[in-house]
Protein backbone atom coordinates (compact mmCIF):
# COMPACT_ATOMS: atom_id res chain seq x y z
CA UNK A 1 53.75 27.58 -11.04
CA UNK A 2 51.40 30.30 -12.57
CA UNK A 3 52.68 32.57 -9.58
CA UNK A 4 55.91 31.65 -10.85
CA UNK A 5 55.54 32.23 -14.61
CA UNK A 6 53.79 35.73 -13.88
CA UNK A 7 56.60 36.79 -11.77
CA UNK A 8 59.12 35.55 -14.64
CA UNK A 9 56.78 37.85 -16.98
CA UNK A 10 57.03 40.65 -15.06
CA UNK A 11 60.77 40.87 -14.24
CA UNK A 12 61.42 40.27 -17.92
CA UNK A 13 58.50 43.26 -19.09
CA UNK A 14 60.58 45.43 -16.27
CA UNK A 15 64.10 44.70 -17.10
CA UNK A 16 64.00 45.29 -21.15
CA UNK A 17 61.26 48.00 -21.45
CA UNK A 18 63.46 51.07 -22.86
CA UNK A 19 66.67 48.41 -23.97
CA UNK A 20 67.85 48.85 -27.40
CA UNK A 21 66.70 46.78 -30.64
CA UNK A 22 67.76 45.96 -34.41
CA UNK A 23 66.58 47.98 -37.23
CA UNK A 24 63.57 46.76 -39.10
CA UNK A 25 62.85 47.33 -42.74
CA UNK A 26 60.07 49.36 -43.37
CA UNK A 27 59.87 49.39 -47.13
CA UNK A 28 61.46 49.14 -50.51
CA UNK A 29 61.45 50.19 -53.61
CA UNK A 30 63.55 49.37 -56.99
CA UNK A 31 63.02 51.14 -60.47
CA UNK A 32 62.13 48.02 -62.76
CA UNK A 33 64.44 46.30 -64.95
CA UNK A 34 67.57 47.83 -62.69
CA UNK A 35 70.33 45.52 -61.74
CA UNK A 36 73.51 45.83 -60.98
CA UNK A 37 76.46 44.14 -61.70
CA UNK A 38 79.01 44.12 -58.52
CA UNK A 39 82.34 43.17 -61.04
CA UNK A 40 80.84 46.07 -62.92
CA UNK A 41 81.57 48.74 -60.94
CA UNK A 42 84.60 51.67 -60.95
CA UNK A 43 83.48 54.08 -58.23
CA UNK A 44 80.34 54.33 -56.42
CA UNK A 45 79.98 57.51 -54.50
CA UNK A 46 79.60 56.89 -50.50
CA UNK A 47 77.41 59.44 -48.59
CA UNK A 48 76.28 59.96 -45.38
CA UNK A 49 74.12 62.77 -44.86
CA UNK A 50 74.69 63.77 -40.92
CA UNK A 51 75.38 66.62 -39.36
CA UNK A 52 78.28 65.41 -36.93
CA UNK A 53 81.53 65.19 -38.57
CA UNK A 54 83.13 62.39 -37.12
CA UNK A 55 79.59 59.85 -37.71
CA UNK A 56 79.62 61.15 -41.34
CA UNK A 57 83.58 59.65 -42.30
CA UNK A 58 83.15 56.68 -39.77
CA UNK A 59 79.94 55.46 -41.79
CA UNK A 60 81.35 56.64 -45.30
CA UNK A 61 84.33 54.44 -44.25
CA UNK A 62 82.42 51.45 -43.18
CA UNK A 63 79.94 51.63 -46.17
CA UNK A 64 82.85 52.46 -48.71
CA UNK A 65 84.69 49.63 -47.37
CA UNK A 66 81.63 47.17 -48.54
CA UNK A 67 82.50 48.07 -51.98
CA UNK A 68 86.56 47.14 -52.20
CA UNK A 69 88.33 49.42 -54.41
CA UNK A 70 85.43 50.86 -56.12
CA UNK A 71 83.83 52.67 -52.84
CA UNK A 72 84.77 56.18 -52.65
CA UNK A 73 84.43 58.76 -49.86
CA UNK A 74 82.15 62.05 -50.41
CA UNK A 75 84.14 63.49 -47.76
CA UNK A 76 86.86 63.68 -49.86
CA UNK A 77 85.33 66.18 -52.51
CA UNK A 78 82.89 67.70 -50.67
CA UNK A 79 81.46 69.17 -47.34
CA UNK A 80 77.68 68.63 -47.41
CA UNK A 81 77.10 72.43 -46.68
CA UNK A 82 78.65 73.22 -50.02
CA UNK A 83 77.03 70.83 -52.21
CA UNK A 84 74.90 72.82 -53.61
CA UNK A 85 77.08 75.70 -54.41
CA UNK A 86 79.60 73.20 -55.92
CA UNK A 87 76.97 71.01 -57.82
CA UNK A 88 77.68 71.91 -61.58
CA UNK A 89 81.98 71.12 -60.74
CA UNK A 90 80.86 67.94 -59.21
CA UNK A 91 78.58 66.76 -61.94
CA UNK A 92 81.66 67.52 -64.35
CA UNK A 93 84.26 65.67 -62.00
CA UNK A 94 81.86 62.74 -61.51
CA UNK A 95 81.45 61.87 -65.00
CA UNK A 96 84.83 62.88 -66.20
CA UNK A 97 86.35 60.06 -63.40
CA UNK A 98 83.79 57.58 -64.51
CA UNK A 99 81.57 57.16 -61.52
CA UNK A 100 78.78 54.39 -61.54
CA UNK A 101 76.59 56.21 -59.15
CA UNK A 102 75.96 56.86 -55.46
CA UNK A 103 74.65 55.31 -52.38
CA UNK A 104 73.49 58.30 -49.92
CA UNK A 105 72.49 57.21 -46.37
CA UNK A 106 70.41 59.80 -43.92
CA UNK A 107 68.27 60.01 -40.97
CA UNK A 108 64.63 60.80 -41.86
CA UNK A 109 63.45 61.60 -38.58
CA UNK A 110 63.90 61.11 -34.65
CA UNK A 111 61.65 61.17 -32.05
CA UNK A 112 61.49 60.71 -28.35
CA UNK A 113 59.30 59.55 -26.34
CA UNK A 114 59.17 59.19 -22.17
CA UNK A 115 56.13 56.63 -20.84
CA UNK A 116 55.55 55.45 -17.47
CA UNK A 117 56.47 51.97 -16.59
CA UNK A 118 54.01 50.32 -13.97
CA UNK A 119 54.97 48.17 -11.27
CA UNK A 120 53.05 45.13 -10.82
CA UNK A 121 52.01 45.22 -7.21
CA UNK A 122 52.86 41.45 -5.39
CA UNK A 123 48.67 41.51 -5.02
CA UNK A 124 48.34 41.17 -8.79
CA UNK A 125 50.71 38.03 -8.34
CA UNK A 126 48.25 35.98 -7.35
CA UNK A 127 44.25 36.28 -8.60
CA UNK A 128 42.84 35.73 -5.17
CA UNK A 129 44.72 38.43 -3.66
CA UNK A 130 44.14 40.39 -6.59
CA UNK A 131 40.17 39.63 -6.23
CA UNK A 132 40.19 41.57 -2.64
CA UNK A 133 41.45 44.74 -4.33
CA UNK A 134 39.54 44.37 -7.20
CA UNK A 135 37.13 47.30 -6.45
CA UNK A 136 40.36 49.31 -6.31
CA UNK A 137 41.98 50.95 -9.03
CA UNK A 138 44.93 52.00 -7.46
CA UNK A 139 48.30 51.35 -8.97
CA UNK A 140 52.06 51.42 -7.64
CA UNK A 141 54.27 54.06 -8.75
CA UNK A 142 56.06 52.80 -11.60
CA UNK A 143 59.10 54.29 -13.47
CA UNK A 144 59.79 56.80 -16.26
CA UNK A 145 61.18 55.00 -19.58
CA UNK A 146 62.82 57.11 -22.39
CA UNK A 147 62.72 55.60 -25.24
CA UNK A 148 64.50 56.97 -29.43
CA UNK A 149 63.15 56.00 -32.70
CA UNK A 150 64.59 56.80 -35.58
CA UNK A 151 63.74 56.75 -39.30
CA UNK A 152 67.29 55.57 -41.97
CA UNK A 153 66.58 56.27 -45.47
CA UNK A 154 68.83 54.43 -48.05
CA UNK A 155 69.07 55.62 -51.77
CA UNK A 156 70.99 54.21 -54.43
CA UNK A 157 71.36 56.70 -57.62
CA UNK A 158 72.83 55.78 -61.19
CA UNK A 159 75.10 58.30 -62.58
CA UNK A 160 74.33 56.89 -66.23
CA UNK A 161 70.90 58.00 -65.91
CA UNK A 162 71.01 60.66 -63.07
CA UNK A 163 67.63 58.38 -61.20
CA UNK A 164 66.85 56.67 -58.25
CA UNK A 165 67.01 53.12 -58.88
CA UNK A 166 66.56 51.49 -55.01
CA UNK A 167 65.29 53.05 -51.83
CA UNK A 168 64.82 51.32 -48.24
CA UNK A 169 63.20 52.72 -45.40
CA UNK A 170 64.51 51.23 -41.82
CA UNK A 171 62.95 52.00 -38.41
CA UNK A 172 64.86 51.88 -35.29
CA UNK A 173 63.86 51.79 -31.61
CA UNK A 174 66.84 52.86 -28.82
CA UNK A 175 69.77 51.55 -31.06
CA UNK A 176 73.01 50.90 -29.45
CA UNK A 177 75.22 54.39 -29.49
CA UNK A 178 77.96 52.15 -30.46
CA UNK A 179 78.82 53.18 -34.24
CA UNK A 180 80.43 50.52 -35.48
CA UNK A 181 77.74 48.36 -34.26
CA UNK A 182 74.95 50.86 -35.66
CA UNK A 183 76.23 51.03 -39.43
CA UNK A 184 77.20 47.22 -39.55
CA UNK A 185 73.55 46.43 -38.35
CA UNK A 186 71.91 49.01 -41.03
CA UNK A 187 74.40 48.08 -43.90
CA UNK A 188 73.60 44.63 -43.16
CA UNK A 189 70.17 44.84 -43.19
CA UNK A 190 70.23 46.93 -46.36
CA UNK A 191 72.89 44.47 -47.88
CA UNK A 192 70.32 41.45 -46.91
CA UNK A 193 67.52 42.93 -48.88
CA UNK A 194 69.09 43.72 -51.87
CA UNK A 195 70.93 40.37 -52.22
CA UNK A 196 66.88 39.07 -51.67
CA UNK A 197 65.90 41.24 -54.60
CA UNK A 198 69.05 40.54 -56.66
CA UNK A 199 69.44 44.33 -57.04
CA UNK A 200 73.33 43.49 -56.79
CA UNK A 201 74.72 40.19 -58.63
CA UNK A 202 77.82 39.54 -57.11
């Protein structure tokens, strides 16, 4: 049975080494006394800060769509490489079409990383066979895992008072290249925590 159950161990430790996982929060932060109202709102500014094109409106889409009517697209004013250049017009245009505020989603940071997997030799299965090699370091040539983390920052800005008023910080280890998968995960994560704070009344 123990032969068994360290076999088991080993096959599982094998098979999902490398396999993708769901985002975790890191940390959190809300300015005090800030709450807001969901019925409240007229437009709340959607954007995703990434450099691919297509990512950006599928995720300004998906987030946007969390808000109903009141969830607008920043794709729609502006490309993110003329923000600044275009900051004082949208400022103006903001306030002038009553916006509440924004909700700006980015990647922080991305690193890889490649380890070697071992293979447990069939000695190490069981401890007497194990004992007549135990003089002897030698180990099995194993194989290469590549594994992605990732760092999502999420900020939410008022327009009223031109501050942050919540911030999340999400890690994520080999997510799923599947976007619709990726920003329901992370927008329900992020939804999750603010519902646990009641940042958002609904």
């Amino acid at each position: 049975m123990l032969k068994l159950n360290l076999m088991l161990c080993a096959v599982y430790l094998l098979f999902y080494a490398g396999c993708s996982s769901s985002p975790k929060l890191i940390s959190s932060w809300r300015a005090p006394n800030s709450t807001i109202y969901f019925d409240s709102l007229h437009k709340v500014l959607v954007v995703a800060a990434l450099n691919d094109s297509y990512n950006r409106k599928f995720t300004e889409n998906r987030i946007a769509a969390r808000f109903g009517n009141a969830g607008v697209k920043s794709y729609e004013y502006f490309e993110l490489a003329d923000l600044v250049e275009k900051k004082s017009y949208l400022i103006k245009k903001f306030k002038e079409e009553n916006f509440n505020g924004a909700v700006v989603i980015r990647v922080v940071s991305q690193q890889s990383e490649v380890t070697a997997q071992q293979t447990i030799p069939t000695y190490l299965l069981d401890y007497w066979d194990f004992a007549d090699y135990y003089v002897d370091t030698r180990m099995s040539a194993g194989r290469m895992t590549h594994d992605e983390f990732y760092r999502i920052e999420v900020n939410v800005y008022s327009f009223d008072t031109n501050k942050l008023v919540w911030s999340c910080l999400a890690s994520w280890t080999n997510p799923e290249f599947n976007m619709e998968r990726l920003v329901n995960n992370i927008v329900n994560l992020v939804a999750d925590k603010m519902d646990e704070e009641n940042f958002i009344i609904r």
